[in-house]
N, C-alpha and C. Protein backbone atom coordinates (compact mmCIF):
# COMPACT_ATOMS: atom_id res chain seq x y z
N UNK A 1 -88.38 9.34 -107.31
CA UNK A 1 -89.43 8.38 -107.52
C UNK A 1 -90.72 9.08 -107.93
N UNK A 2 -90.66 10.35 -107.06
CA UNK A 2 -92.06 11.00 -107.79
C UNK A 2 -92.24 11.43 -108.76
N UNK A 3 -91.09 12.39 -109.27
CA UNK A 3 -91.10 12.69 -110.78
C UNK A 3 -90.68 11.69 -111.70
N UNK A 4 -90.60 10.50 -111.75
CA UNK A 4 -90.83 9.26 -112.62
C UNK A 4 -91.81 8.71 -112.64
N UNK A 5 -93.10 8.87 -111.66
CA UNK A 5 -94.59 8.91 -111.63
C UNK A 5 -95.13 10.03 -112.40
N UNK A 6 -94.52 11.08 -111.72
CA UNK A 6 -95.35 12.28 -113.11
C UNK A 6 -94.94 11.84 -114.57
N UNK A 7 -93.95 11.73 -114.52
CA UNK A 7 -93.38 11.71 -115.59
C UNK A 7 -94.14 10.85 -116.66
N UNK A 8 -94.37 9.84 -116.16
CA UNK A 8 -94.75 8.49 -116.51
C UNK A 8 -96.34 8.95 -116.93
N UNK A 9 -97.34 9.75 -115.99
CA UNK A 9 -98.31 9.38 -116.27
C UNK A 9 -98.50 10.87 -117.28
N UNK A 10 -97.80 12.29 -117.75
CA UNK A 10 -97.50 12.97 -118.63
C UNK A 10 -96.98 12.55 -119.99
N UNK A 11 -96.70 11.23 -119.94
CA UNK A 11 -96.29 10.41 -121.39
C UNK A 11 -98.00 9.77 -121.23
N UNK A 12 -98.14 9.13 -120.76
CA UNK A 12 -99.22 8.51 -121.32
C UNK A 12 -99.99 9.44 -121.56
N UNK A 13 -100.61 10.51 -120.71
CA UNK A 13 -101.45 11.56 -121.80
C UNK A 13 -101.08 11.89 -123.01
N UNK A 14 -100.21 12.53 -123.39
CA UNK A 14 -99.73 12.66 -124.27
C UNK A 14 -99.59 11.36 -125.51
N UNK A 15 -99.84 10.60 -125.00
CA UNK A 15 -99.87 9.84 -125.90
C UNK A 15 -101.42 8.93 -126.30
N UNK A 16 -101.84 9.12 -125.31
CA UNK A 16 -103.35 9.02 -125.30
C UNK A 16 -104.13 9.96 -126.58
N UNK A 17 -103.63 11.33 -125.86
CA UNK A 17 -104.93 12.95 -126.48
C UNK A 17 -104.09 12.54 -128.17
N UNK A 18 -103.13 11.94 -128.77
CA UNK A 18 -102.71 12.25 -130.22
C UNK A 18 -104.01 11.26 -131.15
N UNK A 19 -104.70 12.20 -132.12
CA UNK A 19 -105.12 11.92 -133.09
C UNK A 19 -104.37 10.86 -133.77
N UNK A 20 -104.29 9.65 -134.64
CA UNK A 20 -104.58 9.02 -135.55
C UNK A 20 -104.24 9.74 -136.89
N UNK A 21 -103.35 9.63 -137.38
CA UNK A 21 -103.29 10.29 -138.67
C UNK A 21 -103.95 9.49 -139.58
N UNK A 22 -104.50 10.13 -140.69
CA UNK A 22 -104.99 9.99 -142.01
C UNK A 22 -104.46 8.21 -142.73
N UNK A 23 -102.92 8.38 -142.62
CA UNK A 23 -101.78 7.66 -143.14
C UNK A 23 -101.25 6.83 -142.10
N UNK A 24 -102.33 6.20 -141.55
CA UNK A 24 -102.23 5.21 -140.60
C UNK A 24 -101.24 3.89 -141.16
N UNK A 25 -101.14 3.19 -140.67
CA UNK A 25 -100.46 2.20 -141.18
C UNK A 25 -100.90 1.07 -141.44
N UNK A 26 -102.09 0.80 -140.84
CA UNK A 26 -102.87 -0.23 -141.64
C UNK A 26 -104.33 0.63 -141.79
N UNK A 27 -104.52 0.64 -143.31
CA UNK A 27 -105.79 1.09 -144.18
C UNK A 27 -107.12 0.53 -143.54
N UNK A 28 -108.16 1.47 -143.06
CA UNK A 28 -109.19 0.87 -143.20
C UNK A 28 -110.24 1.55 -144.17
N UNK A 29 -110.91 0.19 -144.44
CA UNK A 29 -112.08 0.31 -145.74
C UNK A 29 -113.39 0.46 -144.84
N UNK A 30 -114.22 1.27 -145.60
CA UNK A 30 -115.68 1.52 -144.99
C UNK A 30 -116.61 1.46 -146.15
N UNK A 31 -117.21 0.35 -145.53
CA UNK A 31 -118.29 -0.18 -146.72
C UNK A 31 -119.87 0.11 -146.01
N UNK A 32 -120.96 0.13 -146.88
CA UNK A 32 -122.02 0.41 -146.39
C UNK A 32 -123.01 -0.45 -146.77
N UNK A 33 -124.21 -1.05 -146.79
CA UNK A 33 -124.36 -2.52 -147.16
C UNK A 33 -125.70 -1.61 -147.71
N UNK A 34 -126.23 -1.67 -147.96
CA UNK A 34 -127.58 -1.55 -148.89
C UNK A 34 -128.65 -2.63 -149.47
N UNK A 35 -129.21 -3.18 -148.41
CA UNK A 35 -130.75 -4.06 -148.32
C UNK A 35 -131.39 -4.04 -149.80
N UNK A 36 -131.66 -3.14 -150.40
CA UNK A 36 -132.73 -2.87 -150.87
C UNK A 36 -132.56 -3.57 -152.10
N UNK A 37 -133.72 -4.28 -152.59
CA UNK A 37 -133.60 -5.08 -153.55
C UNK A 37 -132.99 -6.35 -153.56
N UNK A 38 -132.52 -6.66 -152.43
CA UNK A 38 -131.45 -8.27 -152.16
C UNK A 38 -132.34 -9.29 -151.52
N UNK A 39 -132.14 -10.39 -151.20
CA UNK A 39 -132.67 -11.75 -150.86
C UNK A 39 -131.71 -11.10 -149.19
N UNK A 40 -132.46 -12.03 -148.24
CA UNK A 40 -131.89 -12.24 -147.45
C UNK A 40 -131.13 -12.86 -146.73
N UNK A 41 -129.82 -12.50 -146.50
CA UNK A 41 -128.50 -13.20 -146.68
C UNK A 41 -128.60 -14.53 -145.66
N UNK A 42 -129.89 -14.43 -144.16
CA UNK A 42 -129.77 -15.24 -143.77
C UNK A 42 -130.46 -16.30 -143.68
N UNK A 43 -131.38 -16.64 -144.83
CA UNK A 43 -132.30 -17.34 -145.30
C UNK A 43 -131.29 -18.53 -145.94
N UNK A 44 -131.70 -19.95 -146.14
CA UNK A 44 -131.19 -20.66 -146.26
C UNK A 44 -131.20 -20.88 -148.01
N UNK A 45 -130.26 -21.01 -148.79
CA UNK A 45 -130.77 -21.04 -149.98
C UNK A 45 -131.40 -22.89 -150.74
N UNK A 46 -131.09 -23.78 -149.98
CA UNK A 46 -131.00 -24.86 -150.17
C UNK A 46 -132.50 -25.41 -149.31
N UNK A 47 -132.82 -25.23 -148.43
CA UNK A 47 -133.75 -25.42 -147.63
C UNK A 47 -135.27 -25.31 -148.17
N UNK A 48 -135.25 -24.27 -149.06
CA UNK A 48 -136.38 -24.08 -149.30
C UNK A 48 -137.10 -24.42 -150.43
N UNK A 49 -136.17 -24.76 -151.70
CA UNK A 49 -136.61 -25.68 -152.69
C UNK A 49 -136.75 -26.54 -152.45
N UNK A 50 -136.28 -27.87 -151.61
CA UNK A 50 -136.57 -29.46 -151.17
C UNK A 50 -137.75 -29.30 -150.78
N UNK A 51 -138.54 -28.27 -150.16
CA UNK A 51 -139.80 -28.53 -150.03
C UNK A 51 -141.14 -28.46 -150.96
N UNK A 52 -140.83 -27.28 -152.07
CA UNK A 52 -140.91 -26.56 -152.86
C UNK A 52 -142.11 -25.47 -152.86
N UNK A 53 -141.44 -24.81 -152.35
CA UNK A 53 -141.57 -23.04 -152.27
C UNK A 53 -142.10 -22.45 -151.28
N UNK A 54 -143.16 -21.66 -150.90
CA UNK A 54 -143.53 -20.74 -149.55
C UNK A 54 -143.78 -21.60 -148.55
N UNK A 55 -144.56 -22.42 -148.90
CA UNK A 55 -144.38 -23.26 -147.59
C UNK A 55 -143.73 -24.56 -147.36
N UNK A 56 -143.11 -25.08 -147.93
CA UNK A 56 -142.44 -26.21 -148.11
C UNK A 56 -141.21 -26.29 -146.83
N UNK A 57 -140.63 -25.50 -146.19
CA UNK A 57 -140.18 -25.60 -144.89
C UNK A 57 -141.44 -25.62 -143.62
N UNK A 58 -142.01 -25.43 -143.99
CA UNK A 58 -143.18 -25.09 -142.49
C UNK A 58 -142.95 -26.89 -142.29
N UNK A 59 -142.88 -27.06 -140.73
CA UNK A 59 -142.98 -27.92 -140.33
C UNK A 59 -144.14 -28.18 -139.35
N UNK A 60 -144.96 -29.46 -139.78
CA UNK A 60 -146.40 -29.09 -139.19
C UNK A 60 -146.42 -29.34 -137.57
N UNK A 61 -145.12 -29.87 -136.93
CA UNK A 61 -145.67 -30.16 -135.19
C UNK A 61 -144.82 -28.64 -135.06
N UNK A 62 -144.45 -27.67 -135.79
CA UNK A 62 -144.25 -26.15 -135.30
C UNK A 62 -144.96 -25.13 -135.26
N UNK A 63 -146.60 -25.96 -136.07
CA UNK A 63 -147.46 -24.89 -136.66
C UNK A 63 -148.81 -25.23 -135.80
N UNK A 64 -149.58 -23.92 -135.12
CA UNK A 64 -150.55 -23.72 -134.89
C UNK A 64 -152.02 -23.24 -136.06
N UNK A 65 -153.24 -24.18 -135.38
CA UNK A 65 -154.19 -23.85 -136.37
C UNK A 65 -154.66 -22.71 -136.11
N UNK A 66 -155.29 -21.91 -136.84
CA UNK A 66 -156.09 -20.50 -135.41
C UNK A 66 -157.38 -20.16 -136.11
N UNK A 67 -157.34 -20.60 -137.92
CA UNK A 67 -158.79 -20.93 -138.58
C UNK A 67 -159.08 -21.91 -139.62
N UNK A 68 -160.40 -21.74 -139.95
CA UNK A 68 -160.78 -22.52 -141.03
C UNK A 68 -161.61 -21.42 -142.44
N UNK A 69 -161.05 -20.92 -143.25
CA UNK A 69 -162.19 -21.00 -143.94
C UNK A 69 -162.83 -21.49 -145.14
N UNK A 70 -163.93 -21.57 -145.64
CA UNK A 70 -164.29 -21.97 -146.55
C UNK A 70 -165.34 -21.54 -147.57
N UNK A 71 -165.59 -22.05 -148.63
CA UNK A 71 -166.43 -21.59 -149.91
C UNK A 71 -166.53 -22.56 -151.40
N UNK A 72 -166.51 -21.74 -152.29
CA UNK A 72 -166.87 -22.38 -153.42
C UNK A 72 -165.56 -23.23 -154.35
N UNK A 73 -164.39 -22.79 -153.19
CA UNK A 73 -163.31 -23.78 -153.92
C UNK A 73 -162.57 -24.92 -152.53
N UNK A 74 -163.08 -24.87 -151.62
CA UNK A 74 -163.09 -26.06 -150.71
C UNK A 74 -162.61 -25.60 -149.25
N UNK A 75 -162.01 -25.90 -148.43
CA UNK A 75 -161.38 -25.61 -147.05
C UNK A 75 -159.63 -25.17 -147.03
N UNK A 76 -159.87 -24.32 -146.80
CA UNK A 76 -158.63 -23.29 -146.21
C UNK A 76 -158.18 -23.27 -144.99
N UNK A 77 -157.04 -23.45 -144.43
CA UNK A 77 -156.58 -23.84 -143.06
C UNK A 77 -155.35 -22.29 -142.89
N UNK A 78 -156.00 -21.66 -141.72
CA UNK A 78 -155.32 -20.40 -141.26
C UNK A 78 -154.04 -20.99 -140.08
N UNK A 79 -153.07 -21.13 -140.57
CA UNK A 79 -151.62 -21.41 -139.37
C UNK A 79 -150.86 -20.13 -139.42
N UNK A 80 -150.09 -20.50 -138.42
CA UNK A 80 -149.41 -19.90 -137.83
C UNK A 80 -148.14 -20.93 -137.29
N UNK A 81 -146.86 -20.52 -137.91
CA UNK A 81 -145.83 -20.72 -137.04
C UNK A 81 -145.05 -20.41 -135.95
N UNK A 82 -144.15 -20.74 -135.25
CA UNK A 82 -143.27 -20.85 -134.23
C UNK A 82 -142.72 -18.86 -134.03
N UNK A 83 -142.51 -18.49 -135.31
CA UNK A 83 -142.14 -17.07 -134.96
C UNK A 83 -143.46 -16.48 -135.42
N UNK A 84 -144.74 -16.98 -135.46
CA UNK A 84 -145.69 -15.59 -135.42
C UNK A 84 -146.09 -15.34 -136.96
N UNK A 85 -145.67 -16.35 -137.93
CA UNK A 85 -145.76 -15.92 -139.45
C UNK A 85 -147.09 -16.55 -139.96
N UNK A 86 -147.83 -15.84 -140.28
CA UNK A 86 -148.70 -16.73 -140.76
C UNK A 86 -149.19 -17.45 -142.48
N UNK A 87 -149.46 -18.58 -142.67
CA UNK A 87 -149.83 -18.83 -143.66
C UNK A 87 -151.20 -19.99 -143.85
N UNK A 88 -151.90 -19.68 -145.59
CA UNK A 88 -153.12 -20.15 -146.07
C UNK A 88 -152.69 -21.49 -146.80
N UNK A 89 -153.05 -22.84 -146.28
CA UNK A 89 -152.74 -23.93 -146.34
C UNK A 89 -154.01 -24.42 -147.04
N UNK A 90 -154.12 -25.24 -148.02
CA UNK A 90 -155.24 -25.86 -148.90
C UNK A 90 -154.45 -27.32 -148.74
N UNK A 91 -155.50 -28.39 -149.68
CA UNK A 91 -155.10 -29.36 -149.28
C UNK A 91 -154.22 -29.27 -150.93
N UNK A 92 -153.09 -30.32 -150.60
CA UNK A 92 -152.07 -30.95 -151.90
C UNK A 92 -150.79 -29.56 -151.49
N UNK A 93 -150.96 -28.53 -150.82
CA UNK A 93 -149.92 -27.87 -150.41
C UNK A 93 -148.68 -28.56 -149.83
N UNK A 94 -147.21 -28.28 -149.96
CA UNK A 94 -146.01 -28.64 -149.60
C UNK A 94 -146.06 -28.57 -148.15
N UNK A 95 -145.48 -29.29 -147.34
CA UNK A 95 -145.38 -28.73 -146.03
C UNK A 95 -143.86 -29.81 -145.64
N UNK A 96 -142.79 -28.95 -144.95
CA UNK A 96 -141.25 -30.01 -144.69
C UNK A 96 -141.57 -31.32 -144.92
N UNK A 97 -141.34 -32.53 -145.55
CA UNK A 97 -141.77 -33.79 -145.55
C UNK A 97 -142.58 -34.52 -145.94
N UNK A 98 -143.64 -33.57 -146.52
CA UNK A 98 -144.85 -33.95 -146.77
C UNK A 98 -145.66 -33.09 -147.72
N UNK A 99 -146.95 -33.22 -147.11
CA UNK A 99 -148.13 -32.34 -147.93
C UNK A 99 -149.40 -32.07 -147.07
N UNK A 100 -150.04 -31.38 -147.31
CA UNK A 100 -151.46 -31.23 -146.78
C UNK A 100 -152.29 -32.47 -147.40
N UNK A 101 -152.98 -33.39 -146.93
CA UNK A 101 -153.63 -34.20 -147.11
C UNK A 101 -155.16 -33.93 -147.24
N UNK A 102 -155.77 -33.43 -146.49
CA UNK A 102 -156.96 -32.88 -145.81
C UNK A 102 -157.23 -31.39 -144.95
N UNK A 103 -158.12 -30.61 -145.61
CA UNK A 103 -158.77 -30.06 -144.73
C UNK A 103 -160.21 -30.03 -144.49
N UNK A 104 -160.63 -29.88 -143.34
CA UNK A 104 -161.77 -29.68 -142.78
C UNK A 104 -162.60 -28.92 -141.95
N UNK A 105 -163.91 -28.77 -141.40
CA UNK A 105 -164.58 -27.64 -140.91
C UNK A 105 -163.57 -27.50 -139.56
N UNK A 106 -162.94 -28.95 -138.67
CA UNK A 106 -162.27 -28.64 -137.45
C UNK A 106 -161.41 -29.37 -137.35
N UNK A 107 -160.06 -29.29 -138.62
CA UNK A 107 -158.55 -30.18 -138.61
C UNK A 107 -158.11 -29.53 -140.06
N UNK A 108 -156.84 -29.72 -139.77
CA UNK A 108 -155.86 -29.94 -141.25
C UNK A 108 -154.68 -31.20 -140.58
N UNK A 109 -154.98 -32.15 -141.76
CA UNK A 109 -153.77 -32.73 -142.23
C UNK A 109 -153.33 -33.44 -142.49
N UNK A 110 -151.96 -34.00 -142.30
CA UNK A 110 -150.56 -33.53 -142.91
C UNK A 110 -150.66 -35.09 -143.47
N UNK A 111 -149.85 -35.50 -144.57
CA UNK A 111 -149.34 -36.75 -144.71
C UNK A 111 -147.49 -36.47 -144.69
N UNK A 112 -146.99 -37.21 -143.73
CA UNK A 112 -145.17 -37.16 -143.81
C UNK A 112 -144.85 -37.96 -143.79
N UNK A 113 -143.76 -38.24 -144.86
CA UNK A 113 -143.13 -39.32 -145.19
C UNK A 113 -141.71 -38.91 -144.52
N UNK A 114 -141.45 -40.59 -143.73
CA UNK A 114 -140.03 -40.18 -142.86
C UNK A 114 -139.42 -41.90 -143.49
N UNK A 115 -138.18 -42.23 -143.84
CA UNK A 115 -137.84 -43.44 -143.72
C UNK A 115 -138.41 -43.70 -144.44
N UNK A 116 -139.72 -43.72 -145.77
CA UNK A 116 -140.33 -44.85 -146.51
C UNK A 116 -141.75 -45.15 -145.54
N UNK A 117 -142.08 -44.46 -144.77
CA UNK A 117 -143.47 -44.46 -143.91
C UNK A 117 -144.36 -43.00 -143.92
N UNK A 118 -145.51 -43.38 -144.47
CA UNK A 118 -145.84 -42.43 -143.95
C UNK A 118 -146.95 -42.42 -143.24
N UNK A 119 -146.83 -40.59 -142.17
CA UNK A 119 -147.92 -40.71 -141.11
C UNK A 119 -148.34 -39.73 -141.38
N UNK A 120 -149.84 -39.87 -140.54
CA UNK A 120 -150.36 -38.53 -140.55
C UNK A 120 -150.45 -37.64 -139.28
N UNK A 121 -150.54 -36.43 -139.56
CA UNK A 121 -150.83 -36.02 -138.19
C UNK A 121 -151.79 -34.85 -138.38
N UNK A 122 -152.39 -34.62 -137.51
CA UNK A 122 -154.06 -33.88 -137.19
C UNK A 122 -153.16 -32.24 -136.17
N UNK A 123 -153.63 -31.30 -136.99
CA UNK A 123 -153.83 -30.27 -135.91
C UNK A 123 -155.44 -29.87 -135.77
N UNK A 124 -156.08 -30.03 -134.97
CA UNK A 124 -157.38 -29.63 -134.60
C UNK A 124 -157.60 -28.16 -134.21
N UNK A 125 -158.95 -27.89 -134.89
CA UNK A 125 -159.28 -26.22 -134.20
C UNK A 125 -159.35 -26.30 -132.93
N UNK A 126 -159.08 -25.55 -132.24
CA UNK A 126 -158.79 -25.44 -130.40
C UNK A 126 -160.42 -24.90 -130.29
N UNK A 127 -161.31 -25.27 -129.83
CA UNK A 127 -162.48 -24.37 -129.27
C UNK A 127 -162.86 -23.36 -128.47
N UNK A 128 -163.15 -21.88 -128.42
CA UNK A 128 -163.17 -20.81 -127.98
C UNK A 128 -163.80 -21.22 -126.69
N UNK A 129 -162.96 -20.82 -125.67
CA UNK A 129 -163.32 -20.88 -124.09
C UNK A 129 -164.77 -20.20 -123.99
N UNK A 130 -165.58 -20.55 -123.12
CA UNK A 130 -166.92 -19.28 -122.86
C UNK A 130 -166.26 -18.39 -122.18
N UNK A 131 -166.98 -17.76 -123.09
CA UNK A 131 -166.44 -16.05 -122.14
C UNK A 131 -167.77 -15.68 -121.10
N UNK A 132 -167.37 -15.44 -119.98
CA UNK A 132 -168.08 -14.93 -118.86
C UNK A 132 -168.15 -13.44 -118.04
């Protein structure tokens, strides 16, 4: 009984420590993927023309305001989305559903059409706490 225990566990080493030959029996392929210069595979390709173009997915109850600025060609609205991305919103800009309607010294927004209705909705500048 004991030397059918050695025995036993001297096959499995042995069969463990053997290299893999070259001429395996099923082939494997090794490919290497190379980024550079490509679109990103996990970007939606359909998604982003219906809105039409950089910002035309931003969806405005995902987007934070954080500025305003302005000058000699009208009001600029500083957002920020859900992962941290930020973008420069003017008014007549695309936004998921809609468009920028309005901006102002303390709001942007949105007109969305859902169903044949449309609403608006207001993100307001948040006002800087006093600092003490």
């Amino acid at each position: 009984m004991v030397f059918h225990a050695v025995g036993s566990i001297i096959s499995l080493l042995i069969i463990l420590n053997q290299v893999p030959s070259a001429d395996s029996l099923i082939p494997v392929e090794h490919y290497n993927y190379e980024p550079a210069g490509r679109r990103d595979p996990f970007v939606p390709l359909l998604g982003l023309e219906l809105g039409g173009g950089k910002t035309g997915h931003l969806s405005p109850e995902n987007l934070r305001l954080i500025g305003i600025l302005w000058g000699d060609r009208g009001y600029y609205a500083l957002v920020k989305d859900g992962q941290d991305n930020g973008y420069i919103l003017k008014r007549g800009d695309p936004v998921a559903g809609g468009h920028v309607s309005e901006v102002n010294q303390k709001a942007i927004i949105f007109e969305i059409m859902h169903a044949g209705v449309v609403t608006k909705y207001e993100l307001r500048l948040e006002e800087e706490k006093e600092r003490r």
